[in-house]
C-alpha atoms as a PDB file:
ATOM      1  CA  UNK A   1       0.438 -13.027  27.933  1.00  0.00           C
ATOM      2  CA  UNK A   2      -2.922 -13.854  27.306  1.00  0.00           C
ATOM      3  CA  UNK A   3      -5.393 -11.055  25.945  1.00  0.00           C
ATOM      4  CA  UNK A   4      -8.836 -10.208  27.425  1.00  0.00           C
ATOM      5  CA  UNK A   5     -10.285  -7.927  25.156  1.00  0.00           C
ATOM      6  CA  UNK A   6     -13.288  -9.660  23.743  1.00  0.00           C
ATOM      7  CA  UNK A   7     -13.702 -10.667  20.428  1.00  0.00           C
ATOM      8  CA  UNK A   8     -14.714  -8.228  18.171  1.00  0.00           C
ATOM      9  CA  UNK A   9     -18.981  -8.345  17.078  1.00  0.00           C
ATOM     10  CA  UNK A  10     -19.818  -9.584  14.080  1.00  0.00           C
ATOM     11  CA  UNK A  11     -22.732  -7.510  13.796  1.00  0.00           C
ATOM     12  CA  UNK A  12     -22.508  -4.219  12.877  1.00  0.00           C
ATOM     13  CA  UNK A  13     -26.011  -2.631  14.008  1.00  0.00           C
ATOM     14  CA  UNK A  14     -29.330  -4.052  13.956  1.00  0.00           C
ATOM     15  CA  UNK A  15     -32.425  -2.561  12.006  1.00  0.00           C
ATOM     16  CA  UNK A  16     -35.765  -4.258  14.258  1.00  0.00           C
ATOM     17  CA  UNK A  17     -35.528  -7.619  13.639  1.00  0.00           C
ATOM     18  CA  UNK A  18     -32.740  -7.581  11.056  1.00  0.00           C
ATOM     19  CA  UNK A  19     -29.190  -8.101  11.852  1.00  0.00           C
ATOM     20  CA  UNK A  20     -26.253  -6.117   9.346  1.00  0.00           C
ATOM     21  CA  UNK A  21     -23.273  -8.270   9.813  1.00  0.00           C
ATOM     22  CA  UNK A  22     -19.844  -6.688   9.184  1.00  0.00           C
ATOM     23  CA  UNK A  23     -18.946  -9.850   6.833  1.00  0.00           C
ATOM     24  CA  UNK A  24     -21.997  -9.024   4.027  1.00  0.00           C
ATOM     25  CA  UNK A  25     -21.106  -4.974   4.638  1.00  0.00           C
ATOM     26  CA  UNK A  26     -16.978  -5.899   3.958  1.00  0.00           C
ATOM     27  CA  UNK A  27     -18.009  -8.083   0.898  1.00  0.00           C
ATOM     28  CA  UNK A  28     -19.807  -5.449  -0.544  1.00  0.00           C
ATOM     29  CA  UNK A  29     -16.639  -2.542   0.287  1.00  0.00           C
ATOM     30  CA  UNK A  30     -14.492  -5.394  -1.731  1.00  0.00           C
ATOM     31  CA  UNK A  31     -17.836  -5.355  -4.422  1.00  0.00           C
ATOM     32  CA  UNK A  32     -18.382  -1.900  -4.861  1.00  0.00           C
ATOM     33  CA  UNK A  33     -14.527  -0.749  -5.462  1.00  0.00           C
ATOM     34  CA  UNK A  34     -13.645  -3.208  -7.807  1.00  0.00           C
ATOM     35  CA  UNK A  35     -16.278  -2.244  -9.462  1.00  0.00           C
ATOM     36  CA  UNK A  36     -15.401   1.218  -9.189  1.00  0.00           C
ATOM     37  CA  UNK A  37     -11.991  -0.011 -10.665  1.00  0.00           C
ATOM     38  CA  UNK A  38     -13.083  -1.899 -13.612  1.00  0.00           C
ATOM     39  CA  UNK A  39     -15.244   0.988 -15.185  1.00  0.00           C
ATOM     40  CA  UNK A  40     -12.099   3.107 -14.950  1.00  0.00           C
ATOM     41  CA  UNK A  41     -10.198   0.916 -16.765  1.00  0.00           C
ATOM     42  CA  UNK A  42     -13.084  -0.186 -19.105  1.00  0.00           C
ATOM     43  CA  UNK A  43     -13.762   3.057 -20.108  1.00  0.00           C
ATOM     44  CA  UNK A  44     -10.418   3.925 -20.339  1.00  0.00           C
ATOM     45  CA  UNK A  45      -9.726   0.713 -22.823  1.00  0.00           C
ATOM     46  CA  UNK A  46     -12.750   1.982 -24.907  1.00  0.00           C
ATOM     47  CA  UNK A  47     -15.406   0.308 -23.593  1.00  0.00           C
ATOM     48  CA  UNK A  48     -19.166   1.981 -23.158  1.00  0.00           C
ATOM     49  CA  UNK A  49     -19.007   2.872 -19.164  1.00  0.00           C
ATOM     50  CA  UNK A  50     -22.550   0.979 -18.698  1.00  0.00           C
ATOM     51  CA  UNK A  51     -21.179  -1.972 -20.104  1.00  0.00           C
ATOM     52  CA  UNK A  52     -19.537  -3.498 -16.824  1.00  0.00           C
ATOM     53  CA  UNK A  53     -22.553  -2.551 -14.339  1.00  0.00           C
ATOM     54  CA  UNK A  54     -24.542  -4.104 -17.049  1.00  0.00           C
ATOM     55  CA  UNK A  55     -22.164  -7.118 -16.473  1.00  0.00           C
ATOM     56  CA  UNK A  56     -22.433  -6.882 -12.727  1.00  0.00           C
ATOM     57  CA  UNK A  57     -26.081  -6.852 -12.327  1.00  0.00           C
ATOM     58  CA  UNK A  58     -26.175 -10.530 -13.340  1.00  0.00           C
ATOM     59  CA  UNK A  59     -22.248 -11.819 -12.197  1.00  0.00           C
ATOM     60  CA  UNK A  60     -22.814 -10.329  -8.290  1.00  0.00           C
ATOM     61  CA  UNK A  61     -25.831 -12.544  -7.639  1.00  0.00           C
ATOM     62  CA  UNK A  62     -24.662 -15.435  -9.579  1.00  0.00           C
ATOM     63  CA  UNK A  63     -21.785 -15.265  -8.280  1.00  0.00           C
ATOM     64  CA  UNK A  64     -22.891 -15.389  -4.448  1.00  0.00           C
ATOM     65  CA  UNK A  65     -25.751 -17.855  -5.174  1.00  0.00           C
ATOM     66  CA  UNK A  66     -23.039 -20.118  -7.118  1.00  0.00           C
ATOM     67  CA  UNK A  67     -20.508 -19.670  -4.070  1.00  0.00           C
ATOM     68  CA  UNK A  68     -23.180 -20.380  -1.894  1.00  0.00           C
ATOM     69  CA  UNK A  69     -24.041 -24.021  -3.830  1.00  0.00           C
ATOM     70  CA  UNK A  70     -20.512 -24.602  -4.137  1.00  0.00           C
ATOM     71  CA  UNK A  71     -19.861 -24.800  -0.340  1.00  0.00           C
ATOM     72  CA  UNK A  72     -23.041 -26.320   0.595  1.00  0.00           C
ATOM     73  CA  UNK A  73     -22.848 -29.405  -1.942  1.00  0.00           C
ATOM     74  CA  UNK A  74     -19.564 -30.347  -0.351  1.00  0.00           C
ATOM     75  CA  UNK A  75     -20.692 -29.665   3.445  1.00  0.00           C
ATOM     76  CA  UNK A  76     -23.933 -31.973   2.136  1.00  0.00           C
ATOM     77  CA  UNK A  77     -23.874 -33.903   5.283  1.00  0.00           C
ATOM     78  CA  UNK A  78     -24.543 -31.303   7.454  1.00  0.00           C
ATOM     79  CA  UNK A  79     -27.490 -29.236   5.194  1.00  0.00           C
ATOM     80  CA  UNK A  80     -28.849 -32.500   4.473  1.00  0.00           C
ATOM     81  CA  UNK A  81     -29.648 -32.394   8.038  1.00  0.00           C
ATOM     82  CA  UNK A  82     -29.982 -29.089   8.586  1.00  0.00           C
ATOM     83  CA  UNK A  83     -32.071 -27.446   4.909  1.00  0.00           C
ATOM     84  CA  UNK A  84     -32.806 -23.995   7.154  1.00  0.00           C
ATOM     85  CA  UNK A  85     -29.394 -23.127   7.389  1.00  0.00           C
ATOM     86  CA  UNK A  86     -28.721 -22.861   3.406  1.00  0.00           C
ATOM     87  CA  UNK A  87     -30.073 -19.659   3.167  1.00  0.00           C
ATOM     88  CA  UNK A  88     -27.799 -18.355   5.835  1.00  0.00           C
ATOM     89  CA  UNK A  89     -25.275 -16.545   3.675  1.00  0.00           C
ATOM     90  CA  UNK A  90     -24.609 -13.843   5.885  1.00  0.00           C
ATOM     91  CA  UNK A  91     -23.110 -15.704   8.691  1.00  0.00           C
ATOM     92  CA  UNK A  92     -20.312 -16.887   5.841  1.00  0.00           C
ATOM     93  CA  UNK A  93     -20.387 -20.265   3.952  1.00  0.00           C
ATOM     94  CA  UNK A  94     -19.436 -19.585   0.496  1.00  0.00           C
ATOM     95  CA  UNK A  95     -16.681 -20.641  -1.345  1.00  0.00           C
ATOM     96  CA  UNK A  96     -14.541 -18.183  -3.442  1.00  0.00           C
ATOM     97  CA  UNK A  97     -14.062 -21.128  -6.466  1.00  0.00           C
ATOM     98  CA  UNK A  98     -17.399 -21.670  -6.578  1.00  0.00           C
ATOM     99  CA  UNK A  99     -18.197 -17.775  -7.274  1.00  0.00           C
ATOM    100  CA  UNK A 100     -15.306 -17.806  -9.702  1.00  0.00           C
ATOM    101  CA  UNK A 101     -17.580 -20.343 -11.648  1.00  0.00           C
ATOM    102  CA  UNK A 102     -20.236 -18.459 -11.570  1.00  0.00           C
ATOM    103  CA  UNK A 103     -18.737 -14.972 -12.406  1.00  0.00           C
ATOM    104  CA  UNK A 104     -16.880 -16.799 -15.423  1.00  0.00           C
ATOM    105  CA  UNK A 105     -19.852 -18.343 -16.975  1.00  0.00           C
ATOM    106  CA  UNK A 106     -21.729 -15.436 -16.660  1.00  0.00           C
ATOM    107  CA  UNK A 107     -18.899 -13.487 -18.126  1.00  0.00           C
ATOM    108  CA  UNK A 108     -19.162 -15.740 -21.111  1.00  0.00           C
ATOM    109  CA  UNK A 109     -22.667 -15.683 -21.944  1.00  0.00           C
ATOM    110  CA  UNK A 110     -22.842 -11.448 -22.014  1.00  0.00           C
ATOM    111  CA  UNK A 111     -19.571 -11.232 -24.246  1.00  0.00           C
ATOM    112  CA  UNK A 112     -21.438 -13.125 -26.182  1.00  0.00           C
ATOM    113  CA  UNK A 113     -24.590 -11.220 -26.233  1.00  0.00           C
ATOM    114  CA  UNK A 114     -22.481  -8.267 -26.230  1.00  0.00           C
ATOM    115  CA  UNK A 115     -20.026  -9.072 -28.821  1.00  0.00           C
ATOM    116  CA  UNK A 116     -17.170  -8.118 -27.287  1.00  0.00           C
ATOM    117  CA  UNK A 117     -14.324 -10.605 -26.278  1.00  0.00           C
ATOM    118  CA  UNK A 118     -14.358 -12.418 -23.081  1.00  0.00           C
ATOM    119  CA  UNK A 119     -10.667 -11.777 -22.733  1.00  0.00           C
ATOM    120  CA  UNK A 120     -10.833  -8.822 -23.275  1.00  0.00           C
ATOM    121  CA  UNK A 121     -13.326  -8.103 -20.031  1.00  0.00           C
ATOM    122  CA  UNK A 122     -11.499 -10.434 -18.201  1.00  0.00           C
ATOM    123  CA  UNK A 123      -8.271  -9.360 -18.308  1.00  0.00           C
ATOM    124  CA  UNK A 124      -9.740  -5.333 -17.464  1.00  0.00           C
ATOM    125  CA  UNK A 125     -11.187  -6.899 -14.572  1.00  0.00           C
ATOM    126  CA  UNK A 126      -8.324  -9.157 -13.541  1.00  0.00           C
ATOM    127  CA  UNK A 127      -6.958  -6.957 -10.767  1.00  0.00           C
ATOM    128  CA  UNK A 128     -10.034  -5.568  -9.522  1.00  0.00           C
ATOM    129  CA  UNK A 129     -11.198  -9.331  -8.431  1.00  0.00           C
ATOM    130  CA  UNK A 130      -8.201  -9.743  -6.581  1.00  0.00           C
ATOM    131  CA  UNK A 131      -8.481  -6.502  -5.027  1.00  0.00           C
ATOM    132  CA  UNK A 132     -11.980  -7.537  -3.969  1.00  0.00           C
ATOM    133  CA  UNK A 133     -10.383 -11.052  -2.637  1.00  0.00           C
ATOM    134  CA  UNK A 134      -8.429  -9.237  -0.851  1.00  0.00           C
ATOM    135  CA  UNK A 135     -10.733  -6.931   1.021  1.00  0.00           C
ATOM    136  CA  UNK A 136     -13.182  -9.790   1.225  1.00  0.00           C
ATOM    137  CA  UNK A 137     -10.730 -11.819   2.697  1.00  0.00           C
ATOM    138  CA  UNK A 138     -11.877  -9.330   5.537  1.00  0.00           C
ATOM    139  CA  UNK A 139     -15.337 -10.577   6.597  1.00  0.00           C
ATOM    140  CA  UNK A 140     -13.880 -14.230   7.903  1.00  0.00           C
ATOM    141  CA  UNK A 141     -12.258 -11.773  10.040  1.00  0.00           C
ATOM    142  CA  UNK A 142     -14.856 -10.327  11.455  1.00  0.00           C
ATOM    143  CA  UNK A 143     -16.754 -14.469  11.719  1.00  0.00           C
ATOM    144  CA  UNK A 144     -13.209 -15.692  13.368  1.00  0.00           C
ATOM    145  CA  UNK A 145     -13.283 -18.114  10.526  1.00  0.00           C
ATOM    146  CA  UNK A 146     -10.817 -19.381   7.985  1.00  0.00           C
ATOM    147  CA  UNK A 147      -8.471 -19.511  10.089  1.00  0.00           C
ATOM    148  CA  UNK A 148      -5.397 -22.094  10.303  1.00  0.00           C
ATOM    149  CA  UNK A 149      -4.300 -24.381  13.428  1.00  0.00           C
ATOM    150  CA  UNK A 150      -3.506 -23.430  16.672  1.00  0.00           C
ATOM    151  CA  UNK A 151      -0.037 -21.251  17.740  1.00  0.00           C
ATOM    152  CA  UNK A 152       1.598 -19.794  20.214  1.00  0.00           C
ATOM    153  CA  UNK A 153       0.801 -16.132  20.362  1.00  0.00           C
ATOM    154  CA  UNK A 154       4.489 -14.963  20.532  1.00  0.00           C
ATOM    155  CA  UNK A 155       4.634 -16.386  17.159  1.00  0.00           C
ATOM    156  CA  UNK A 156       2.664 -14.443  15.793  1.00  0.00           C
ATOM    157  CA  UNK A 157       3.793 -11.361  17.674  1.00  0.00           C
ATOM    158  CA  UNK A 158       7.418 -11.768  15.875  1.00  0.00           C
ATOM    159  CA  UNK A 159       5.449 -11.817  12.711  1.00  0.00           C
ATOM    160  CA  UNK A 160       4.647  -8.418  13.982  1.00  0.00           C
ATOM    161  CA  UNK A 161       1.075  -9.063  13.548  1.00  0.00           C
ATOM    162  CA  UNK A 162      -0.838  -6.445  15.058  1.00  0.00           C
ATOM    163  CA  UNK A 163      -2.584  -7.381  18.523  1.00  0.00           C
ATOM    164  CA  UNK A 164      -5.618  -6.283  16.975  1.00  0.00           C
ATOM    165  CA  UNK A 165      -5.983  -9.078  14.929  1.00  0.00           C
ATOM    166  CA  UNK A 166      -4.123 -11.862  17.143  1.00  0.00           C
ATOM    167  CA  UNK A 167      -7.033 -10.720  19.764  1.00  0.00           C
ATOM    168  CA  UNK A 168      -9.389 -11.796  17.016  1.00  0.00           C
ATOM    169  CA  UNK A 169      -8.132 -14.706  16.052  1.00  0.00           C
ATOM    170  CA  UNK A 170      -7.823 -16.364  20.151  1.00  0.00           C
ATOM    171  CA  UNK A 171     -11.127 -17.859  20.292  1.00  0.00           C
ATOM    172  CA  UNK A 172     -11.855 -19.376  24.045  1.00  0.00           C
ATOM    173  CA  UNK A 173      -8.351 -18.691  24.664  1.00  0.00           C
ATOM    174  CA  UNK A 174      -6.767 -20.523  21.720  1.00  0.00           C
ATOM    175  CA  UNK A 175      -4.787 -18.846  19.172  1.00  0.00           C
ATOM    176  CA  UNK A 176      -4.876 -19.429  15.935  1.00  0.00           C
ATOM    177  CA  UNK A 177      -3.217 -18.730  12.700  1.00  0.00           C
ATOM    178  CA  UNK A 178      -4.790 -15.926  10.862  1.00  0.00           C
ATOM    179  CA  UNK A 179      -4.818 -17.449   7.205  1.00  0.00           C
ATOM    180  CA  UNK A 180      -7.510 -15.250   6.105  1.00  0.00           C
ATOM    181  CA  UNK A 181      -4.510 -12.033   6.800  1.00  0.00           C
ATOM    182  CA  UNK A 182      -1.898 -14.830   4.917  1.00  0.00           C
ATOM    183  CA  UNK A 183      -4.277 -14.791   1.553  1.00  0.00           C
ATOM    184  CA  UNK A 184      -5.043 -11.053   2.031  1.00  0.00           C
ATOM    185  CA  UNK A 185      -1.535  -9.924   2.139  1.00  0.00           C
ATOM    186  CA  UNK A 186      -1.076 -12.164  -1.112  1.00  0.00           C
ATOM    187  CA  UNK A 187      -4.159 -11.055  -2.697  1.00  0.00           C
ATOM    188  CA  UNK A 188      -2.524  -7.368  -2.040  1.00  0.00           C
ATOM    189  CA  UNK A 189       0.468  -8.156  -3.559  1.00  0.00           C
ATOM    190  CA  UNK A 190      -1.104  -9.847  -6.878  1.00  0.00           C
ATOM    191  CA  UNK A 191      -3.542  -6.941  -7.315  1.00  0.00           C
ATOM    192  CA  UNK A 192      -0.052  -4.783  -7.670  1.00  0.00           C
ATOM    193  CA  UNK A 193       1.655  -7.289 -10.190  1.00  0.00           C
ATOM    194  CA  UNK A 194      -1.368  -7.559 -12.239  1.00  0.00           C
ATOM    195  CA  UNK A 195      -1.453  -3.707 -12.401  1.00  0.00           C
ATOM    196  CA  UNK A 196       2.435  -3.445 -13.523  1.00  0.00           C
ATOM    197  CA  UNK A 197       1.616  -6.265 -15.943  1.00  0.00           C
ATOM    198  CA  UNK A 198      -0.715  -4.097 -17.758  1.00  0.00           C
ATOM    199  CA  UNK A 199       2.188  -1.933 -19.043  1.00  0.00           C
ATOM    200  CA  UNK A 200       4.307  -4.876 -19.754  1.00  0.00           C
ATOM    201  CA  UNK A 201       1.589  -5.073 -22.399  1.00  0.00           C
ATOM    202  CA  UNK A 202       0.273  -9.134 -22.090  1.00  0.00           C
ATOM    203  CA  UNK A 203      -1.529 -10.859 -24.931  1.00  0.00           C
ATOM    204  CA  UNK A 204      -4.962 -10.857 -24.366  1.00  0.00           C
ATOM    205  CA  UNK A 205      -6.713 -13.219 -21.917  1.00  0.00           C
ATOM    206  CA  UNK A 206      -2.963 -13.524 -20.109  1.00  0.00           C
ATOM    207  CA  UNK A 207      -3.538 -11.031 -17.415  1.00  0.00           C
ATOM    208  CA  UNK A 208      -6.686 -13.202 -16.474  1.00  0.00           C
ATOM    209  CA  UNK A 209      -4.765 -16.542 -16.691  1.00  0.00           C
ATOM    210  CA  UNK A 210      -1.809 -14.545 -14.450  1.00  0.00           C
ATOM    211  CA  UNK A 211      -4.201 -14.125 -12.069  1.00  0.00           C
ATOM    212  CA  UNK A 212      -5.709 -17.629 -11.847  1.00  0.00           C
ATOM    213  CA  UNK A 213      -2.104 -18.652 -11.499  1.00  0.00           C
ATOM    214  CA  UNK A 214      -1.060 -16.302  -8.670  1.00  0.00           C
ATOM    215  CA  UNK A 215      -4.130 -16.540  -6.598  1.00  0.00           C
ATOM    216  CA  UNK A 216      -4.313 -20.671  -7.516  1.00  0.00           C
ATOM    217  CA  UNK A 217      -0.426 -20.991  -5.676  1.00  0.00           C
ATOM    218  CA  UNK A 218      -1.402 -18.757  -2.931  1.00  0.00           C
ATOM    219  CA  UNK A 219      -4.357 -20.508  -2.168  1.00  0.00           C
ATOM    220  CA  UNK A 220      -2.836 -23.462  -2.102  1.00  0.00           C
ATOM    221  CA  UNK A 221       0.231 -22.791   0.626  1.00  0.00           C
ATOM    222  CA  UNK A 222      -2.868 -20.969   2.496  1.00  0.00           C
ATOM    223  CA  UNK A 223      -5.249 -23.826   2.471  1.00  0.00           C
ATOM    224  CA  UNK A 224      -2.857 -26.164   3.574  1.00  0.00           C
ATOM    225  CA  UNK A 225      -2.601 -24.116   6.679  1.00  0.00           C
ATOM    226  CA  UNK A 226      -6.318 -23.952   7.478  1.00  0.00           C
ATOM    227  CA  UNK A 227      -8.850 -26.506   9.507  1.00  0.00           C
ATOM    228  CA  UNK A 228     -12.370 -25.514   7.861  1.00  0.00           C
ATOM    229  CA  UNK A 229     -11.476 -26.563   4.583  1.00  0.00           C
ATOM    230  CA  UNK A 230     -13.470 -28.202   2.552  1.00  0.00           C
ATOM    231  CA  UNK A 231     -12.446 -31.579   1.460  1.00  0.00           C
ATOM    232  CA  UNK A 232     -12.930 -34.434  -1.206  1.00  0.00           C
ATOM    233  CA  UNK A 233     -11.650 -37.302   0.304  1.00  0.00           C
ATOM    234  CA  UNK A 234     -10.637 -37.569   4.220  1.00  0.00           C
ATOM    235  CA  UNK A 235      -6.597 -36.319   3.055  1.00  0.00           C
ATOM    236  CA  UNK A 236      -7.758 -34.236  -0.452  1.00  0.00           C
ATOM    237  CA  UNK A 237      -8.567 -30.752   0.344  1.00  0.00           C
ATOM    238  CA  UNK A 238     -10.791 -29.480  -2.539  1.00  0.00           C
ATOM    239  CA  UNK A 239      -9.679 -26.090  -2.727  1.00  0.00           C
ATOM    240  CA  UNK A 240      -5.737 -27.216  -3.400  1.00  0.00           C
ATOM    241  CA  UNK A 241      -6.906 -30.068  -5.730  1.00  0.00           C
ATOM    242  CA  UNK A 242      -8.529 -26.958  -8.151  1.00  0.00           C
ATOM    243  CA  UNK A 243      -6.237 -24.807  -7.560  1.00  0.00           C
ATOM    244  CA  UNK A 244      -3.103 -27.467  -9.389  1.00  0.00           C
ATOM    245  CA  UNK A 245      -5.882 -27.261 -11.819  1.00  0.00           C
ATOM    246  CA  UNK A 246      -5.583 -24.179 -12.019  1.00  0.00           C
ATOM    247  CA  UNK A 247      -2.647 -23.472 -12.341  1.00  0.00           C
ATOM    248  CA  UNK A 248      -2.242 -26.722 -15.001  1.00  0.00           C
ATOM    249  CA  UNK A 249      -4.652 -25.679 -17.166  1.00  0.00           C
ATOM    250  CA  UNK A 250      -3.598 -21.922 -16.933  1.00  0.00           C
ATOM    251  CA  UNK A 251      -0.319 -22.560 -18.520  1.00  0.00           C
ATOM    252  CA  UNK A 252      -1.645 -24.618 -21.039  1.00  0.00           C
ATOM    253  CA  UNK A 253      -4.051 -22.022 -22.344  1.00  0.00           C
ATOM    254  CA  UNK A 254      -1.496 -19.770 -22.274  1.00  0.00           C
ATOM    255  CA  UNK A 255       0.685 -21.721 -24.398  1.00  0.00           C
ATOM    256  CA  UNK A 256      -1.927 -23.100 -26.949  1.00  0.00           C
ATOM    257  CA  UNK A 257      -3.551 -19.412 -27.543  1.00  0.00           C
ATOM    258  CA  UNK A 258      -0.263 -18.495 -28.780  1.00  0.00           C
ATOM    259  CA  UNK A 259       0.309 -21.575 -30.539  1.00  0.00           C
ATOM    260  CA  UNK A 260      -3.244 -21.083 -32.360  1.00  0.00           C
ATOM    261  CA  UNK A 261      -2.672 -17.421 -32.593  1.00  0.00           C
ATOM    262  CA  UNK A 262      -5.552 -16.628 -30.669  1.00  0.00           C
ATOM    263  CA  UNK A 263      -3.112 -14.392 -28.673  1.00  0.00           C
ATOM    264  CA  UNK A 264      -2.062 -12.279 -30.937  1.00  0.00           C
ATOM    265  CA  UNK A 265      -3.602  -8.923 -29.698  1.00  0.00           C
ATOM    266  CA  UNK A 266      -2.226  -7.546 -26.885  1.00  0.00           C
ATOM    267  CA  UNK A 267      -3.720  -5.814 -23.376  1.00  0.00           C
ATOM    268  CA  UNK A 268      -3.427  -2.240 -24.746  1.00  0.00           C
ATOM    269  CA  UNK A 269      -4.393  -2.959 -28.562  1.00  0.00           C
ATOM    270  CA  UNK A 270      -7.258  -0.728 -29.237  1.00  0.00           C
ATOM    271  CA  UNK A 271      -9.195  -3.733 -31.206  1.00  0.00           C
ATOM    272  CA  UNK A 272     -11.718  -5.085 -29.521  1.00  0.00           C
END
C-alpha cells in the first residue's frame, strides 16, 4: 500500500533569510564525534590532545572545499552552465573521494610540520572517519538523494526496513532503493572491525589501508546500485573505478611496507 505521509523537510529551521538544512547539521553530528573519538584515542596513544583539532582546523574545510571540486569537475556540464550553483554545498553535491583527497594531503603536510608519522595519525583516526561516513551517510537522507533504482515497496518491507525511511525514499510515488542506509549499515559495521583490529595489534599505517579496503568494496556493490553516480565514460562509474584502485593499491602498500620494513612498528607501540 502506498504511503501518504509527506516527505520529510530538509530544512531544519530558518534564521531570517538563512535556511539550516538537516544535511550540513548531520555532517557536522558525523564531524564533531569523530572528532570527539580521535582525541580519545590520540591522547590515549600519547599524543598532545591539541594536536588533532590542530589537524582539523585545516582537514574540515579542505576537505569539504576538495569534495565540493571533486563533484563539480565531473558534473562540468551542468556548472559550466549553471557557475551560481557551485557554491551551493548545503543542498548536497560533494563527493566523499574527493574529501578523502583532501583530508589525506592535508594529513601529510602537518605530520610533516609536526613530525610525527602520518601513519601513525591515520591509523588513530581510521575508525572515527568511518564512523563519520556513516552518520553522514545521513544527510542524503534527509535530500532523498543517493539513492538506487526503483522497487517495489514490499521489498523493502521484507528487508524489514523501517517505514520511516521507505516513506523517505518514495519520491512522487516511486520507491526507491535506499543505498545511502546500504553504505551506512556497512560503514557501521567497518567502524566495529577497525576498532577490534586495534587489539589485534596491526603494523602501522594497516588500520588506515583496512579501512580504504573495506569502505573501497562497499562502495563499490553500493554504487553499482545507485542512479546519481557520477561517471567517466557513459558505462564507467567513477566512484567504482577508484575504489578497485583502492583496494589495488591498498594491498600493495601493505605488502611492500613490510617488504621494506617500513612496517615494522605496530598500532600500540609507544614510538612515535
Amino acid at each position: 500500500m502506498e504511503s501518504t505521509i509527506q516527505p520529510l523537510n530538509p530544512i531544519a529551521f530558518t534564521l531570517g533569510p538563512l535556511e539550516v538544512r538537516w544535511y550540513g547539521i548531520i555532517i557536522g553530528i558525523g564531524i564533531a564525534l569523530a572528532l570527539w573519538l580521535v582525541i580519545r584515542e590520540g591522547e590515549r596513544r600519547g599524543l598532545h590532545k591539541e594536536l588533532f583539532p590542530d589537524l582539523m582546523l585545516w582537514a574540515i574545510p579542505i576537505s569539504i572545499i576538495s569534495a565540493r571540486i571533486y563533484y563539480v569537475l565531473f558534473k562540468w556540464d551542468f556548472y559550466s552552465q549553471n557557475p551560481g550553483e557551485i557554491i551551493k554545498i548545503w543542498e548536497g553535491g560533494i563527493a566523499i573521494h574527493g574529501a578523502l583527497i583532501g583530508a589525506v594531503v592535508t594529513t601529510i603536510v602537518f605530520a610533516k610540520k609536526r613530525n610525527v608519522s602520518f601513519w601513525k595519525l591515520a591509523d588513530i583516526a581510521a575508525p572515527s572517519i568511518i564512523l563519520g561516513q556513516a552518520i553522514g551517510r545521513w544527510g542524503n537522507f534527509m535530500n532523498q538523494e543517493a539513492h538506487g533504482g526503483q522497487v517495489d515497496p514490499a521489498v523493502l518491507e521484507n528487508l524489514h526496513i523501517p517505514q520511516f525511511i521507505i516513506d523517505q525514499m518514495t519520491i512522487q510515488g516511486v520507491t526507491y532503493q535506499p543505498t545511502f542506509l546500504y553504505e551506512s549499515i556497512w560503514n557501521i559495521i567497518g567502524f566495529i572491525i577497525l576498532i577490534l583490529l586495534r587489539k589485534v595489534n596491526l603494523r602501522r599505517g594497516e588500520l588506515f589501508l583496512s579501512y580504504v579496503i573495506w569502505y573501497s568494496i562497499g562502495r563499490y556493490f553500493v554504487e553499482g546500485m545507485r542512479t546519481d553516480s557520477l561517471m567517466l565514460t557513459e558505462y564507467l562509474r567513477i566512484a567504482q573505478a577508484l575504489s578497485i584502485a583502492l583496494i589495488v593499491g591498498a594491498i600493495i602498500l601493505m605488502v611492500v611496507r613490510r617488504m621494506k620494513g617500513y612496517a615494522n612498528i605496530r598500532y600500540l607501540d609507544k614510538s612515535a
